[in-house]
PDB file of N, CA and C in Angstrom:
ATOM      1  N   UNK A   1      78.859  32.979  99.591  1.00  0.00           N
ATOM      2  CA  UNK A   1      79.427  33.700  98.469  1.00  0.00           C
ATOM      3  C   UNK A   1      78.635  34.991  98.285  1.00  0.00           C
ATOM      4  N   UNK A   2      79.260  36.362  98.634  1.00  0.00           N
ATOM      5  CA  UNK A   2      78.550  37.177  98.164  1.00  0.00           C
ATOM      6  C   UNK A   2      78.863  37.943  97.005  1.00  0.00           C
ATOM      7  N   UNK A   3      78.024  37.733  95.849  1.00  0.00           N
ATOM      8  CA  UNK A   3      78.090  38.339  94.622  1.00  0.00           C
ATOM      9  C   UNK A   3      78.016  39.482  93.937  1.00  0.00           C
ATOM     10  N   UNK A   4      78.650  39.799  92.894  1.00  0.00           N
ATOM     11  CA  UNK A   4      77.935  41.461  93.083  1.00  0.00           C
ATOM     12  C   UNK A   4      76.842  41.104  92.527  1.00  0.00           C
ATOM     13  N   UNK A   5      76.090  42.352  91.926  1.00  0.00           N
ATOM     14  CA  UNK A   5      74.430  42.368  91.735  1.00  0.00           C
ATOM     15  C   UNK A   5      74.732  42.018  89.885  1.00  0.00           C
ATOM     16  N   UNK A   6      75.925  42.830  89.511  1.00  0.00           N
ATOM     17  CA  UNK A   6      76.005  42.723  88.198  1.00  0.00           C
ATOM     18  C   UNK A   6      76.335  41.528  87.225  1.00  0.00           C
ATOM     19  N   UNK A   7      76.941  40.323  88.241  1.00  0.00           N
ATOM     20  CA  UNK A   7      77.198  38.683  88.177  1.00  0.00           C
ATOM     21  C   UNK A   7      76.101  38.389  87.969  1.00  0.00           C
ATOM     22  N   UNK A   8      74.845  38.483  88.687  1.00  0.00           N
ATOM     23  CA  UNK A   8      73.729  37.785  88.697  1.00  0.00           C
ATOM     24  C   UNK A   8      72.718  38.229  87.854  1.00  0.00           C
ATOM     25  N   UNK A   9      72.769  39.378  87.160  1.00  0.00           N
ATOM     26  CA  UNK A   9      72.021  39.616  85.800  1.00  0.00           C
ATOM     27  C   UNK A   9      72.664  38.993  84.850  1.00  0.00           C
ATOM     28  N   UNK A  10      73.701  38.864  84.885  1.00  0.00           N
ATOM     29  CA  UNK A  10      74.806  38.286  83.959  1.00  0.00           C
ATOM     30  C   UNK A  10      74.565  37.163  83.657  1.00  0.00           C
ATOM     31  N   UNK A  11      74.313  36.452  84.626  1.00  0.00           N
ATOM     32  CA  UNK A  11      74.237  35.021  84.700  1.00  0.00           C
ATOM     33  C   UNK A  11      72.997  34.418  84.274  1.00  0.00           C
ATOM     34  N   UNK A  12      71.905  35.558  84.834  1.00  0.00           N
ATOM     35  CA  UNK A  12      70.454  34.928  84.340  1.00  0.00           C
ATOM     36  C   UNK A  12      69.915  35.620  83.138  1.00  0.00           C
ATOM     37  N   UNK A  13      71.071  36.605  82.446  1.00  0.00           N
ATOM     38  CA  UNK A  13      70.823  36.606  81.437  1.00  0.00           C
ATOM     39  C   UNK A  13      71.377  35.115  80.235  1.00  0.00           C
ATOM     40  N   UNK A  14      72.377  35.047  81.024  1.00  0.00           N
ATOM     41  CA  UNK A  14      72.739  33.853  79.775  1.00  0.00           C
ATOM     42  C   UNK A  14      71.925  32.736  80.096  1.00  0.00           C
ATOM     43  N   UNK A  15      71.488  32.547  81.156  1.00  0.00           N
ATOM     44  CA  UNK A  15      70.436  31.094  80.950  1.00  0.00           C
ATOM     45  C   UNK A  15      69.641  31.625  80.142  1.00  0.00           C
ATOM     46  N   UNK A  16      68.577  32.990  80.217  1.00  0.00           N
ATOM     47  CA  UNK A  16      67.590  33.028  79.161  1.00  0.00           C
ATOM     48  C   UNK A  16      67.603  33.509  77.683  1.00  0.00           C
ATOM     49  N   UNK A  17      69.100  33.472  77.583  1.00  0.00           N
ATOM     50  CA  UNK A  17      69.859  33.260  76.092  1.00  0.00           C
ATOM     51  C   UNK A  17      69.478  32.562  75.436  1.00  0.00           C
ATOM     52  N   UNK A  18      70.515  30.930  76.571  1.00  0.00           N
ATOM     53  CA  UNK A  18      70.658  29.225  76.323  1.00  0.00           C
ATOM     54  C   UNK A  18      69.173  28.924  75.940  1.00  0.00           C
ATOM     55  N   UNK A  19      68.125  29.242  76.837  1.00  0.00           N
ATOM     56  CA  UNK A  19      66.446  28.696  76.924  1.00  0.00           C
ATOM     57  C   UNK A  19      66.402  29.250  75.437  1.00  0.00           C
ATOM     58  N   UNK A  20      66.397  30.469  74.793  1.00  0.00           N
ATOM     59  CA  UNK A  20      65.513  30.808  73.709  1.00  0.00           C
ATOM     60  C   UNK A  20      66.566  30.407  72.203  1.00  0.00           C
ATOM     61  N   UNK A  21      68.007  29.978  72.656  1.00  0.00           N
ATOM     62  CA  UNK A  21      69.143  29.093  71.774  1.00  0.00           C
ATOM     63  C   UNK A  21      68.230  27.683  71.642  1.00  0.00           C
ATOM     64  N   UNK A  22      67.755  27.485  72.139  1.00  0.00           N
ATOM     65  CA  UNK A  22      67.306  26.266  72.512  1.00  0.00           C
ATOM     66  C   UNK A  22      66.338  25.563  71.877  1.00  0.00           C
ATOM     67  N   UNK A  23      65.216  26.700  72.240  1.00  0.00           N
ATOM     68  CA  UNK A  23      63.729  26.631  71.444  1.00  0.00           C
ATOM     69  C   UNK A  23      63.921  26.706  69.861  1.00  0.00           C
ATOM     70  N   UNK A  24      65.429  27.948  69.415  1.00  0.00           N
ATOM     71  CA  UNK A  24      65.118  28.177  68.025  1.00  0.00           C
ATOM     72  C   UNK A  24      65.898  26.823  67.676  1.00  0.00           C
ATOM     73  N   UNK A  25      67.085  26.356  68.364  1.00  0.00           N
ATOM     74  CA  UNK A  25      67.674  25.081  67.490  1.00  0.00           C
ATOM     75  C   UNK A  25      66.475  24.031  67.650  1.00  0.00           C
ATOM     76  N   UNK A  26      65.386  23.642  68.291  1.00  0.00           N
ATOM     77  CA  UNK A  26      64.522  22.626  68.288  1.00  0.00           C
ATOM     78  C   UNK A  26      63.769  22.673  67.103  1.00  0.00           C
ATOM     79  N   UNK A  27      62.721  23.969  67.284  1.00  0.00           N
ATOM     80  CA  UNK A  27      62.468  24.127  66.336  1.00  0.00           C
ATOM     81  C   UNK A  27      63.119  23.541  64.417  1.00  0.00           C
ATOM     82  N   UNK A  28      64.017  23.996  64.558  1.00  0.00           N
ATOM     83  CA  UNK A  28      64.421  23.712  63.370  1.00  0.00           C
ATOM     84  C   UNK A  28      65.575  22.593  63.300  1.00  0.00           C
ATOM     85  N   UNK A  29      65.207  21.400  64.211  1.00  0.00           N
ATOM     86  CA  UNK A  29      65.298  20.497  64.345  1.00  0.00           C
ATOM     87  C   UNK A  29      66.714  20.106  64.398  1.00  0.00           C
ATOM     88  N   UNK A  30      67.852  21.016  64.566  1.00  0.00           N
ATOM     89  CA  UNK A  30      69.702  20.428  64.782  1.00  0.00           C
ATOM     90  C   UNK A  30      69.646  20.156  66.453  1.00  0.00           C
ATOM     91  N   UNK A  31      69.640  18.741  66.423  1.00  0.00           N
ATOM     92  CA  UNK A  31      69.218  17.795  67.685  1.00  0.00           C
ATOM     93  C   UNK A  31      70.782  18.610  68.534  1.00  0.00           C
ATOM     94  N   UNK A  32      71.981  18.589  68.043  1.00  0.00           N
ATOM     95  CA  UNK A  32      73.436  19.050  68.804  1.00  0.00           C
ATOM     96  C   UNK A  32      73.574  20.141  68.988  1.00  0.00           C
ATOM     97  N   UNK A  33      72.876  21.025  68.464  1.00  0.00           N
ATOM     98  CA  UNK A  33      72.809  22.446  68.971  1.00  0.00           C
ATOM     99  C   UNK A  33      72.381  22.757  69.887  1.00  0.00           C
ATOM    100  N   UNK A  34      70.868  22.396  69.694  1.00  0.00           N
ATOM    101  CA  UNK A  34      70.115  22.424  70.920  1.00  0.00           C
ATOM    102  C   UNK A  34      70.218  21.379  72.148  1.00  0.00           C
ATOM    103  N   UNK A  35      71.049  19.963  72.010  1.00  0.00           N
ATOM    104  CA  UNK A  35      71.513  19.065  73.275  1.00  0.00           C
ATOM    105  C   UNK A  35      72.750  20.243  74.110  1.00  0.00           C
ATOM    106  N   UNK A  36      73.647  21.057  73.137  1.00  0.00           N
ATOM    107  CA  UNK A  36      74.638  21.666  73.539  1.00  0.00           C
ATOM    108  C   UNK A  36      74.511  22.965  74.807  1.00  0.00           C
ATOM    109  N   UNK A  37      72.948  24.306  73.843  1.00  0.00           N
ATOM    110  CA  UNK A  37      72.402  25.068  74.216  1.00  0.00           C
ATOM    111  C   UNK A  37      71.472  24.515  75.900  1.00  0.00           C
ATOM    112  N   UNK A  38      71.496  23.437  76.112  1.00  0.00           N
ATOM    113  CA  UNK A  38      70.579  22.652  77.058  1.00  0.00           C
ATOM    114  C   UNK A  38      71.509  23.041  77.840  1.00  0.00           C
ATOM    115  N   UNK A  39      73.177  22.146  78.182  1.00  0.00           N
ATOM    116  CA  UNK A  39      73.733  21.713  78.744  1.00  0.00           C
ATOM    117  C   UNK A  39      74.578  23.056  79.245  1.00  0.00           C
ATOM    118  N   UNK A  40      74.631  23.900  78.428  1.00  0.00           N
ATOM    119  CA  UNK A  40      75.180  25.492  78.770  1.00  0.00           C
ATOM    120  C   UNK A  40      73.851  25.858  79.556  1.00  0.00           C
ATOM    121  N   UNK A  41      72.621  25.753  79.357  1.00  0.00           N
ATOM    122  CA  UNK A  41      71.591  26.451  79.986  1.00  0.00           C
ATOM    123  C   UNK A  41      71.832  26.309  81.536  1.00  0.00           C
ATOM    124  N   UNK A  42      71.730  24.265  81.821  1.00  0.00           N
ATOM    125  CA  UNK A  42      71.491  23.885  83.333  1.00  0.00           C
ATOM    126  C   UNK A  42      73.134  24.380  83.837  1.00  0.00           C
ATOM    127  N   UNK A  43      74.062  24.176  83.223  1.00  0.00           N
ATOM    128  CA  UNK A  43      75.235  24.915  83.612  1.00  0.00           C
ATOM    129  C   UNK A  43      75.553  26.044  84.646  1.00  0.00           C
ATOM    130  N   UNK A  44      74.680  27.266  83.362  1.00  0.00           N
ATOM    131  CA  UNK A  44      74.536  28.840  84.107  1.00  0.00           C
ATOM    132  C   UNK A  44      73.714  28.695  85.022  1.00  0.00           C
ATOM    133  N   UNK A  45      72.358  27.234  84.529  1.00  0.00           N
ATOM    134  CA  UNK A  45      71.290  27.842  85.866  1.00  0.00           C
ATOM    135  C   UNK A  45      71.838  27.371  87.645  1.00  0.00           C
ATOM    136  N   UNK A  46      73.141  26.231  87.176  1.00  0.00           N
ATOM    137  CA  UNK A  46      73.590  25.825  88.978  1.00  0.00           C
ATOM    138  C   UNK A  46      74.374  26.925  89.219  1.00  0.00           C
ATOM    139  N   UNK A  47      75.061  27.658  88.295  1.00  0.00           N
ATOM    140  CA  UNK A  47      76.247  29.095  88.754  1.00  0.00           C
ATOM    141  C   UNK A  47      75.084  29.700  89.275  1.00  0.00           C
ATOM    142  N   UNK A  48      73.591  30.380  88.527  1.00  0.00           N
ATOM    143  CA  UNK A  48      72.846  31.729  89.373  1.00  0.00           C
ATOM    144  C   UNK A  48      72.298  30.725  91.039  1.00  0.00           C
ATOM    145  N   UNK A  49      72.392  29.066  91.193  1.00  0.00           N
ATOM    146  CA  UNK A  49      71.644  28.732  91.773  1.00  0.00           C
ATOM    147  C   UNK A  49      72.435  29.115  93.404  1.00  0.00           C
ATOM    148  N   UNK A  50      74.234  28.428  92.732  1.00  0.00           N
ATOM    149  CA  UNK A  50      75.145  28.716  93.704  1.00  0.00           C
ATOM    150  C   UNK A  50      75.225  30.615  94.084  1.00  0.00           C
ATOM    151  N   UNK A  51      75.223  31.369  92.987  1.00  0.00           N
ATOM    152  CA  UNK A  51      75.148  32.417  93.535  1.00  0.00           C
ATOM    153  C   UNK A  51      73.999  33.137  94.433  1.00  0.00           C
ATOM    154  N   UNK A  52      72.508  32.596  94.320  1.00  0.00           N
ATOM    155  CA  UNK A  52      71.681  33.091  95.214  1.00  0.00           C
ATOM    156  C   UNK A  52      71.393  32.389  96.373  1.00  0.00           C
ATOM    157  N   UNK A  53      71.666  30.773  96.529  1.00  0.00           N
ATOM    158  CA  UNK A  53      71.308  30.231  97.084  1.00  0.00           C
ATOM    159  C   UNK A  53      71.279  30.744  98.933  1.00  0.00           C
ATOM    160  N   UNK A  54      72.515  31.250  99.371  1.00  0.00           N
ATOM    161  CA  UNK A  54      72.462  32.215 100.842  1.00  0.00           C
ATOM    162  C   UNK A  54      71.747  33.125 100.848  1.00  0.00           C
ATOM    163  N   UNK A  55      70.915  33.731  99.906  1.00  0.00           N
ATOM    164  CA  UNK A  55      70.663  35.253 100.259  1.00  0.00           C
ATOM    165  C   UNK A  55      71.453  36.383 100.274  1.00  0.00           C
ATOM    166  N   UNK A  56      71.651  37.459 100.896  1.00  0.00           N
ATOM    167  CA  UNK A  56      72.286  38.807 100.405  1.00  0.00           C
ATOM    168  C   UNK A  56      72.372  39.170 102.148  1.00  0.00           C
TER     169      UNK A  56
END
């Protein structure tokens, strides 16, 4: 799969969205926000994994 360049900022921007969605729903303890923000995180992180995984 070759991606453009602008997919893959895209993408690892929203995992480090989900990660810091994550920390603030823990923090303040809404267990479904942050189970939700998790499950969107590992989500985006197999899309950037499938998109880099060949190389360029």
């Amino acid at each position: 799969m070759n991606a453009p360049a602008w997919r893959i900022w895209l993408v690892t921007a929203l995992v480090c969205g989900w990660g810091i969605l994550t920390i603030r729903f823990v923090q303040k303890q809404q267990w479904p926000m942050a189970i939700l923000c998790v499950l969107l995180m590992v989500a985006n992180g197999v899309t950037l994994w499938r998109l880099t995984r060949n190389g360029k």
